[in-house]
N, C-alpha and C. Protein backbone atom coordinates (compact mmCIF):
# COMPACT_ATOMS: atom_id res chain seq x y z
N UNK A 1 -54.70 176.92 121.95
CA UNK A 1 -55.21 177.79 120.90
C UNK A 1 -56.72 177.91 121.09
N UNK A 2 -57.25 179.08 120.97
CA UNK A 2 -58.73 179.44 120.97
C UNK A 2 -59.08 179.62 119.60
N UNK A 3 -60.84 179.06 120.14
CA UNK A 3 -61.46 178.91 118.71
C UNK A 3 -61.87 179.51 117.98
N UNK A 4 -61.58 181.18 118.37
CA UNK A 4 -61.74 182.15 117.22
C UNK A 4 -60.43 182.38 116.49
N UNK A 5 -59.13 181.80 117.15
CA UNK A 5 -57.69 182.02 116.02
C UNK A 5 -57.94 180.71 115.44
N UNK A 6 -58.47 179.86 115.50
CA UNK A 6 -58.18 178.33 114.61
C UNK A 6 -59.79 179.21 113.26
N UNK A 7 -60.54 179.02 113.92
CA UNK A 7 -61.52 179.93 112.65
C UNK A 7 -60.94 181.11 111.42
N UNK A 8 -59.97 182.04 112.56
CA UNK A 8 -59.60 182.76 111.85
C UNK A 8 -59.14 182.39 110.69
N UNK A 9 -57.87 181.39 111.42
CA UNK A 9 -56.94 181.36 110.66
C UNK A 9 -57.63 180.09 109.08
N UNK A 10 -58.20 179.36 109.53
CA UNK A 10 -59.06 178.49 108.62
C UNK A 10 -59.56 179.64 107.25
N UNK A 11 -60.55 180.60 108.29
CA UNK A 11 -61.04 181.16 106.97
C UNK A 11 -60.14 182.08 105.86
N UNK A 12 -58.86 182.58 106.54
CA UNK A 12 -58.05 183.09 105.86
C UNK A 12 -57.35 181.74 105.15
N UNK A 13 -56.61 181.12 105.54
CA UNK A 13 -56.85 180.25 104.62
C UNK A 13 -56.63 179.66 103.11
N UNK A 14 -58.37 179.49 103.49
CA UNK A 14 -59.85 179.55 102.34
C UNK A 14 -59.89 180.75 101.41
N UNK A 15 -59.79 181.71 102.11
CA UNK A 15 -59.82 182.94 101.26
C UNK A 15 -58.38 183.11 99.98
N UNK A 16 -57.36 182.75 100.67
CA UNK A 16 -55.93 182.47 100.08
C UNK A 16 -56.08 182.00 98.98
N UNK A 17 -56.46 180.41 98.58
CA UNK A 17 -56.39 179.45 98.16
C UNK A 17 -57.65 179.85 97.20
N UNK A 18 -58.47 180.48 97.68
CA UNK A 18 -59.79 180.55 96.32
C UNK A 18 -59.24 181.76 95.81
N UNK A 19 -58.74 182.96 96.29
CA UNK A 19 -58.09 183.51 95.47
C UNK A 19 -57.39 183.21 94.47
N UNK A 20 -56.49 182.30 94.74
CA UNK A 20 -55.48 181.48 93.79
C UNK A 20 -56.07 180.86 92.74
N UNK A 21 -57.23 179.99 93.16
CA UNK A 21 -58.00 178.96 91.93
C UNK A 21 -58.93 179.86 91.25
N UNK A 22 -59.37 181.42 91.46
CA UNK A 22 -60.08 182.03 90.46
C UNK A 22 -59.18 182.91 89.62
N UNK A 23 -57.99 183.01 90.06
CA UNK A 23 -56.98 183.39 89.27
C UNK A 23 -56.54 182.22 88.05
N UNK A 24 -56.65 181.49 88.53
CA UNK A 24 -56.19 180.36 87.31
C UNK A 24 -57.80 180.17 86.72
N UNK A 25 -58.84 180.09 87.27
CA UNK A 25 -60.00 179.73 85.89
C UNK A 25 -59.60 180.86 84.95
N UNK A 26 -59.39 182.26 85.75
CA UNK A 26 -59.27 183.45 84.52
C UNK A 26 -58.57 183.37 83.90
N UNK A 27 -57.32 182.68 84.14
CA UNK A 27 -56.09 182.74 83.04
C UNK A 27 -56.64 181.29 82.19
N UNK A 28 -56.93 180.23 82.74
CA UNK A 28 -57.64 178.73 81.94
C UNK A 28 -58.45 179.55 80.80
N UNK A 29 -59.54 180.19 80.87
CA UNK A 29 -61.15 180.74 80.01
C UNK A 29 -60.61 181.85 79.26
N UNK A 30 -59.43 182.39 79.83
CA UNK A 30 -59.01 183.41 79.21
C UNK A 30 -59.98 184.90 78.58
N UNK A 31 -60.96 185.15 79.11
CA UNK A 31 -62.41 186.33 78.57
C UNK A 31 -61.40 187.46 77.74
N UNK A 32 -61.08 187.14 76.80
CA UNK A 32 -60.48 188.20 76.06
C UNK A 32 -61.66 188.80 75.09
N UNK A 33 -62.29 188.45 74.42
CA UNK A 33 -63.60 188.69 73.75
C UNK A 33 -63.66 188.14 72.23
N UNK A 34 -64.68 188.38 71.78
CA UNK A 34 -64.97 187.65 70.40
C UNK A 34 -65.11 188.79 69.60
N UNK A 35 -64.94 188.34 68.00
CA UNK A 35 -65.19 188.85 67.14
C UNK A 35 -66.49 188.35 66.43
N UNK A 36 -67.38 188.92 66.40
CA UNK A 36 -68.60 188.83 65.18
C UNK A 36 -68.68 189.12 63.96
N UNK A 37 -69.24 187.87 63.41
CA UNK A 37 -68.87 187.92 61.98
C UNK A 37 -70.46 187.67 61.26
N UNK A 38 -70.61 188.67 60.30
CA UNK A 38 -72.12 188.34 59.48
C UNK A 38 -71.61 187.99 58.50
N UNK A 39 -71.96 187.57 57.77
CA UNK A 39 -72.00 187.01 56.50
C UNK A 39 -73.42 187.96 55.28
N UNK A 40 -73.20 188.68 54.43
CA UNK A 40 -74.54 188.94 53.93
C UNK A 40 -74.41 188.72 51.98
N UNK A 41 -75.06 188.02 51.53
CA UNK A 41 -74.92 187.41 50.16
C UNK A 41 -76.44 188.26 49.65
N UNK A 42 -75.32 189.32 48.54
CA UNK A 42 -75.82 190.49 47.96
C UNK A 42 -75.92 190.08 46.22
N UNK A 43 -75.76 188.80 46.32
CA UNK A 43 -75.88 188.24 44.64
C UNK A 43 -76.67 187.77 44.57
N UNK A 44 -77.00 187.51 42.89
CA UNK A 44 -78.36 186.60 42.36
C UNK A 44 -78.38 184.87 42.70
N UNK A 45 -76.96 184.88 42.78
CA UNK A 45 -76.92 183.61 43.18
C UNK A 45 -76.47 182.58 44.24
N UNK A 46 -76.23 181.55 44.69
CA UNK A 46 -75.97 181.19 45.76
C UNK A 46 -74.51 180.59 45.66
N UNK A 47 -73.75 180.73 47.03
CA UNK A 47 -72.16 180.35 46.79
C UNK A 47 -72.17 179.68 48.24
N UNK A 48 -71.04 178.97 48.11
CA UNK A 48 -70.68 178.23 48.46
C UNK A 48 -69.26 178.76 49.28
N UNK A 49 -69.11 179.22 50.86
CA UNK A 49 -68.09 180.10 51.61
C UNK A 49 -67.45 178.82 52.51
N UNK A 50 -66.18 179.22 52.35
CA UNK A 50 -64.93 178.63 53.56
C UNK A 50 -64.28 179.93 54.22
N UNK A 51 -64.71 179.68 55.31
CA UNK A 51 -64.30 180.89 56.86
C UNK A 51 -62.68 179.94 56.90
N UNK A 52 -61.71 181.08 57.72
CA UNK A 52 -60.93 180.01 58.14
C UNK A 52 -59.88 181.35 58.99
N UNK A 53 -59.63 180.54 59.63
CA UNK A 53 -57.80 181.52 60.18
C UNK A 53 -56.90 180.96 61.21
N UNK A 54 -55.96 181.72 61.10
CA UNK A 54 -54.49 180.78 61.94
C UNK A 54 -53.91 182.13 62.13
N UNK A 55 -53.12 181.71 63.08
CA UNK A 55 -52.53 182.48 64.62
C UNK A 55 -51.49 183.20 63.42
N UNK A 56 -51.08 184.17 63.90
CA UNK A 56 -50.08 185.19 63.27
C UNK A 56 -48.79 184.59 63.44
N UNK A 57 -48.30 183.93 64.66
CA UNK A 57 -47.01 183.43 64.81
C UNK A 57 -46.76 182.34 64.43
N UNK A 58 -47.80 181.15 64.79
CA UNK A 58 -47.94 180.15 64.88
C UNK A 58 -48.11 179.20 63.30
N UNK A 59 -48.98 180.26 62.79
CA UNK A 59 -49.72 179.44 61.03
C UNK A 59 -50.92 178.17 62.25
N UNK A 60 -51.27 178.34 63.09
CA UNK A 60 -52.25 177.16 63.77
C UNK A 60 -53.65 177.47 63.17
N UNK A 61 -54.34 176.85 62.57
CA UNK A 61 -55.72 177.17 61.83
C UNK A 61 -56.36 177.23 63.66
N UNK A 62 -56.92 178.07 63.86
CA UNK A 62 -57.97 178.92 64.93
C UNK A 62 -59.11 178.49 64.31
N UNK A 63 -59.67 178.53 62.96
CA UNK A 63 -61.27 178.84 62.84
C UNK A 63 -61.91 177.99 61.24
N UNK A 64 -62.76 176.82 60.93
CA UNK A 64 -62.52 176.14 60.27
C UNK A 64 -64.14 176.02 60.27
N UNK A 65 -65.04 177.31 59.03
CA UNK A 65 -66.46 176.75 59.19
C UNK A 65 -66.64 176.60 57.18
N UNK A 66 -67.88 176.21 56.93
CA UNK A 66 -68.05 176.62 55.49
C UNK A 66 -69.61 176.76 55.48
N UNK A 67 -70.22 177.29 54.54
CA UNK A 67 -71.40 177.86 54.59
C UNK A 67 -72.01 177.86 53.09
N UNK A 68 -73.14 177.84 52.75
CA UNK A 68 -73.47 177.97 51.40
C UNK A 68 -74.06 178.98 51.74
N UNK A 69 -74.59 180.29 50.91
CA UNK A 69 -75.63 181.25 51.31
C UNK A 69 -76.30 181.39 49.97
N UNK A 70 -77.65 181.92 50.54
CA UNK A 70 -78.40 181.89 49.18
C UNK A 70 -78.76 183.27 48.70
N UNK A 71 -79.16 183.66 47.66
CA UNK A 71 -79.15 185.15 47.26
C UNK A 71 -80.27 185.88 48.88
N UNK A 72 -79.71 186.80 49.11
CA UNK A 72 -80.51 188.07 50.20
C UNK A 72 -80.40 187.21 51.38
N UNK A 73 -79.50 186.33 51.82
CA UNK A 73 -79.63 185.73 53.22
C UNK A 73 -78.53 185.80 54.18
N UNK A 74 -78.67 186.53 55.53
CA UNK A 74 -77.81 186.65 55.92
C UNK A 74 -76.99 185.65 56.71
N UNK A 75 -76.25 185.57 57.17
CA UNK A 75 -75.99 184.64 58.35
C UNK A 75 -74.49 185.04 59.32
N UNK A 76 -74.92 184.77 60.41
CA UNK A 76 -74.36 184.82 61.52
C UNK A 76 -72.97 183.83 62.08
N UNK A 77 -72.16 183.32 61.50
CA UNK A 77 -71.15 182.18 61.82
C UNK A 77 -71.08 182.35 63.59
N UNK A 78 -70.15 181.41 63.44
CA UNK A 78 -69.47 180.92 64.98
C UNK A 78 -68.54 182.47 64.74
N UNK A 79 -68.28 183.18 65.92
CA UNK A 79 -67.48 184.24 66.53
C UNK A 79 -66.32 183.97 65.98
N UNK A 80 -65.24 184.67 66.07
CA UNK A 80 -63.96 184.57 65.92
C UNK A 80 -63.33 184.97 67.17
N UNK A 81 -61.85 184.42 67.65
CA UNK A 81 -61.35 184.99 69.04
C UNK A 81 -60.54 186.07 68.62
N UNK A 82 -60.78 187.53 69.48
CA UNK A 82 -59.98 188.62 69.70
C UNK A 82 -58.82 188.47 69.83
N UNK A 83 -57.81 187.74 69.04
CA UNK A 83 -56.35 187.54 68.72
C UNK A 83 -55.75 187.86 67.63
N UNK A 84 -54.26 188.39 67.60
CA UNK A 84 -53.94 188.53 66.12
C UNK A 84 -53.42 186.92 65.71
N UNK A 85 -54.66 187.06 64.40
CA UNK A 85 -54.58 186.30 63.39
C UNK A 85 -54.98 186.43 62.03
N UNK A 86 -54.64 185.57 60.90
CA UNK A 86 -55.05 186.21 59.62
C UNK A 86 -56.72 185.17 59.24
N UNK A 87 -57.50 185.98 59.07
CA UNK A 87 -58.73 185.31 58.43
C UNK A 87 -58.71 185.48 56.94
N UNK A 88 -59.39 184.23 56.40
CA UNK A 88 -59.63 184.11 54.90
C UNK A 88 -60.99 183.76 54.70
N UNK A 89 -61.30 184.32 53.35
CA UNK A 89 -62.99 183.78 53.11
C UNK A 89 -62.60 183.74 51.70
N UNK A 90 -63.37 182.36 51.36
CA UNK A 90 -63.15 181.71 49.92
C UNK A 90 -64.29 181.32 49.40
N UNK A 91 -64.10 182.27 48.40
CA UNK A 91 -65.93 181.84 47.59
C UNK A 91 -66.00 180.47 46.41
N UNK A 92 -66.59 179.78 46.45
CA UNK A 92 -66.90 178.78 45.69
C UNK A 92 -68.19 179.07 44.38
N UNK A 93 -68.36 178.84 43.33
CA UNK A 93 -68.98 178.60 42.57
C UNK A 93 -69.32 177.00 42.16
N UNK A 94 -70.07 176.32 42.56
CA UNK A 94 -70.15 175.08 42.93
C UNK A 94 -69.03 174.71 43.63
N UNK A 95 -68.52 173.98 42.95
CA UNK A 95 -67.20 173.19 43.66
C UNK A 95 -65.66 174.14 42.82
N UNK A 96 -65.88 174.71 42.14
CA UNK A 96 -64.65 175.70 41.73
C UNK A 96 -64.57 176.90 42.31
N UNK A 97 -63.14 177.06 42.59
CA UNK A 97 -63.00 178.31 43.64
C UNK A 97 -62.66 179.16 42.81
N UNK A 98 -63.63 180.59 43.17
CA UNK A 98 -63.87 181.61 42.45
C UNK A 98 -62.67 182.95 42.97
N UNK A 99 -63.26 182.93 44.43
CA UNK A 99 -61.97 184.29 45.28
C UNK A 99 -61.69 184.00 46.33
N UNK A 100 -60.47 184.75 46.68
CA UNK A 100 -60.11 184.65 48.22
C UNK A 100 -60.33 185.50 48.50
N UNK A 101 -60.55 185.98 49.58
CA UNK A 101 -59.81 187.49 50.63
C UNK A 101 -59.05 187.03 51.77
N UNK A 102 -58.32 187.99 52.57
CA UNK A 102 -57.96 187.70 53.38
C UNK A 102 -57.26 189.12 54.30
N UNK A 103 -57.99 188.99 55.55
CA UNK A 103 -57.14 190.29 56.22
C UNK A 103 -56.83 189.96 57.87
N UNK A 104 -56.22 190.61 58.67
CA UNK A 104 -55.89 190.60 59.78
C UNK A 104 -56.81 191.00 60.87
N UNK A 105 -56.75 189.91 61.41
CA UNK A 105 -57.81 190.23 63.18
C UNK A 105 -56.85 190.42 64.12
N UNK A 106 -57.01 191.69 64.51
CA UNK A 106 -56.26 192.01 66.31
C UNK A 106 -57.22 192.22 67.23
N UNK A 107 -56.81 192.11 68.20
CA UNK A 107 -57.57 192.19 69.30
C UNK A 107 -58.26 193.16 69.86
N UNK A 108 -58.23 194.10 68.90
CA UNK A 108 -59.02 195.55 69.01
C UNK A 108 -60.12 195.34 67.63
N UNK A 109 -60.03 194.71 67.28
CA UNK A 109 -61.10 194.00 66.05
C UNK A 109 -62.27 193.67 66.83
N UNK A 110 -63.40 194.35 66.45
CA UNK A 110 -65.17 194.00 67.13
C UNK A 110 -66.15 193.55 65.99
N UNK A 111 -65.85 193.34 64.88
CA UNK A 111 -67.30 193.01 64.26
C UNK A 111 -66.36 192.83 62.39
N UNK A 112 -66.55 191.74 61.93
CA UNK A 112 -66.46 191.53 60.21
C UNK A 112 -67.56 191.28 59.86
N UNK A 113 -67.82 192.26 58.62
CA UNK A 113 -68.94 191.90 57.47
C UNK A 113 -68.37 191.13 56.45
N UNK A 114 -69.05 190.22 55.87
CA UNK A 114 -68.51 189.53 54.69
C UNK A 114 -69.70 189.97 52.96
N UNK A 115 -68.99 190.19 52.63
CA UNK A 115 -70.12 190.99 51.81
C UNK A 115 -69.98 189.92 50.21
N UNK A 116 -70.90 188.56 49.55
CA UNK A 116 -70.70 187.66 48.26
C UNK A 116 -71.68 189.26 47.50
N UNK A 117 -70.80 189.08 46.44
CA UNK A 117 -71.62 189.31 45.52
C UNK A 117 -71.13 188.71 44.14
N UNK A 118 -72.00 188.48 43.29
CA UNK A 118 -72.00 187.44 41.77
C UNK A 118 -70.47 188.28 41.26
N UNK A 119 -70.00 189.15 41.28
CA UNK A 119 -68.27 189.58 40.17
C UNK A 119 -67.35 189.94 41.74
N UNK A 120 -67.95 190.01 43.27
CA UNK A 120 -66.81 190.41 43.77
C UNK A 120 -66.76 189.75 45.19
N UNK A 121 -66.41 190.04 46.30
CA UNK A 121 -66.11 189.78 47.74
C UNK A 121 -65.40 190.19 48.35
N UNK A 122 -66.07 191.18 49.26
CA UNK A 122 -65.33 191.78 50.11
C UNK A 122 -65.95 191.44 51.66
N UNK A 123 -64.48 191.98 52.42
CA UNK A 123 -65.07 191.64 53.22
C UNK A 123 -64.48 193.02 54.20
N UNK A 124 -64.89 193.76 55.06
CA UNK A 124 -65.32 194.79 56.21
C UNK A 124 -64.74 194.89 57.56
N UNK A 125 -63.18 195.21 57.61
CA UNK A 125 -63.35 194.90 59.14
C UNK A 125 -63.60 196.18 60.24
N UNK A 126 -64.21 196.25 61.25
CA UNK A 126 -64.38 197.11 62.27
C UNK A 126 -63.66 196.45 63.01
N UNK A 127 -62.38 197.95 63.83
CA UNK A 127 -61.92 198.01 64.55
C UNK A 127 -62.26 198.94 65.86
N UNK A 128 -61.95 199.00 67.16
CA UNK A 128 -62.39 199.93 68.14
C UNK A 128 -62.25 201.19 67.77
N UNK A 129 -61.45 202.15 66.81
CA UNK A 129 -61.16 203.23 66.31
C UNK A 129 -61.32 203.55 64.88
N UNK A 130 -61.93 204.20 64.14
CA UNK A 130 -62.45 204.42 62.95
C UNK A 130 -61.31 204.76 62.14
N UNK A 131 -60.01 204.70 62.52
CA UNK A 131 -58.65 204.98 61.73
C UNK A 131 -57.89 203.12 61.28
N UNK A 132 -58.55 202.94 62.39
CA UNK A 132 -58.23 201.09 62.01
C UNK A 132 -59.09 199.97 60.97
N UNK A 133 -59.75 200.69 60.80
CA UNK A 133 -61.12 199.94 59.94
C UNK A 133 -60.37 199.46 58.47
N UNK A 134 -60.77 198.54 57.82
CA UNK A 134 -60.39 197.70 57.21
C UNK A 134 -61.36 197.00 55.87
N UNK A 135 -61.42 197.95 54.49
CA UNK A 135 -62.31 197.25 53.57
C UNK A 135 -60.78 196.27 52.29
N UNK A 136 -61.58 195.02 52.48
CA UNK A 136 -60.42 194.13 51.54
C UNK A 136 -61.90 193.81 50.28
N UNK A 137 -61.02 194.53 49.12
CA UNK A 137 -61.84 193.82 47.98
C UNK A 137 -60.62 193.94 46.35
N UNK A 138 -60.71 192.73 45.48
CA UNK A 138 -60.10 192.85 44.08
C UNK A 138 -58.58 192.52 44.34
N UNK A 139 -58.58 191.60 45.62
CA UNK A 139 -57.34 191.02 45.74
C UNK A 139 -57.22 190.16 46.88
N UNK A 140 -56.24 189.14 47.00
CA UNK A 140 -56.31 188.07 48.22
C UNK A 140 -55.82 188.77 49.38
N UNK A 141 -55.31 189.65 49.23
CA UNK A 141 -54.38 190.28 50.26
C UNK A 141 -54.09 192.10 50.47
N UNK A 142 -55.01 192.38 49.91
CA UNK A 142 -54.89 194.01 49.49
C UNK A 142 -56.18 194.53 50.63
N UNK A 143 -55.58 195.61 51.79
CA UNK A 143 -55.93 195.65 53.05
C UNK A 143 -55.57 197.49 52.32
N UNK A 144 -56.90 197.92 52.72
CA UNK A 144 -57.08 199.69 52.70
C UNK A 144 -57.80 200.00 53.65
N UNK A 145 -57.02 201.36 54.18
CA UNK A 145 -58.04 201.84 55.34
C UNK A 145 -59.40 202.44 54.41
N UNK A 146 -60.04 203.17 55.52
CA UNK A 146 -61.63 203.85 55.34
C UNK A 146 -61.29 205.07 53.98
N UNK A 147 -60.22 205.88 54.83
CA UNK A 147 -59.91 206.77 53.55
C UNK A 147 -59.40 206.57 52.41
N UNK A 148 -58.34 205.81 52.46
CA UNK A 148 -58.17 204.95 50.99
C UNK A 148 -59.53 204.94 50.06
N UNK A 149 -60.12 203.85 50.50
CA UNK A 149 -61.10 203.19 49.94
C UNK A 149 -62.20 204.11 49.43
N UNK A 150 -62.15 205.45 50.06
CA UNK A 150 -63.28 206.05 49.95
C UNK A 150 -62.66 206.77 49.09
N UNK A 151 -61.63 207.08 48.69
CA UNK A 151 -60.96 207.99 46.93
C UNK A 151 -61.47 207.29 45.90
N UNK A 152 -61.66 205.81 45.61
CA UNK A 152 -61.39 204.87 44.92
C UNK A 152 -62.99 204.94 44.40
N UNK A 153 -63.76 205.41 44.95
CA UNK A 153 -65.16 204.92 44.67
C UNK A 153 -65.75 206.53 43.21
């Protein structure tokens, strides 16, 4: 055997085999993308928030932060993952729980606003298409699109 077929065949290979192992980091890291979430506290006063959510099939809690915010301050949480799952945000008044919300993240979901204010909480979801968009307010579970919401006002 000559030493340009033993090279060859070496570097093919190499090439084989790293093919293979960057196929598995991608499926391991999985880059599906994140969801961004603000937080903006539009009340006089300061509350006391529990972020949270679990997998649609599963019930597996995914996302587990809490936050106090103070009147006019915004804040930025940890991301959420681009999966369908249900998120909840629970407002506290000291230590007594005041509201829930709660709506659905799919994977075409790019950005939640969380909006405290002193009588309400809502919270905003943006989806990739302006027919998917998502305002939840005046119930734990009551999900209206853009046009809905916009009769109501």
């Amino acid at each position: 055997m000559n030493r340009r077929t033993v090279l060859r065949t070496a570097g093919v290979a190499t090439m084989a085999g790293l093919a293979g192992c960057l196929e598995g980091v991608r499926e391991h890291f999985s880059v599906q993308g994140v969801v961004t979430l603000e937080i903006v506290n539009e009340a006089d006063d300061s509350y006391n928030l529990r972020l949270e959510a679990h997998e649609s099939e599963t019930n597996r809690q995914t996302y587990d932060e809490s936050f106090t915010v103070t009147p006019g301050e915004r804040a930025m949480p940890q991301h959420l993952e681009r999966t369908d799952q249900r998120f909840r945000v629970i407002k506290f008044d000291g230590t007594e729980q005041e509201e829930i919300r709660e709506v659905s993240i799919t994977p075409e979901t790019r950005h939640v606003n969380v909006y405290v204010r002193d009588d309400d909480l809502v919270i905003d979801v943006h989806r990739g298409d302006d027919e998917g968009n998502t305002t939840v307010d005046g119930g734990p579970t009551e999900e209206t699109t853009d046009d809905e919401s916009e009769s109501d006002d």
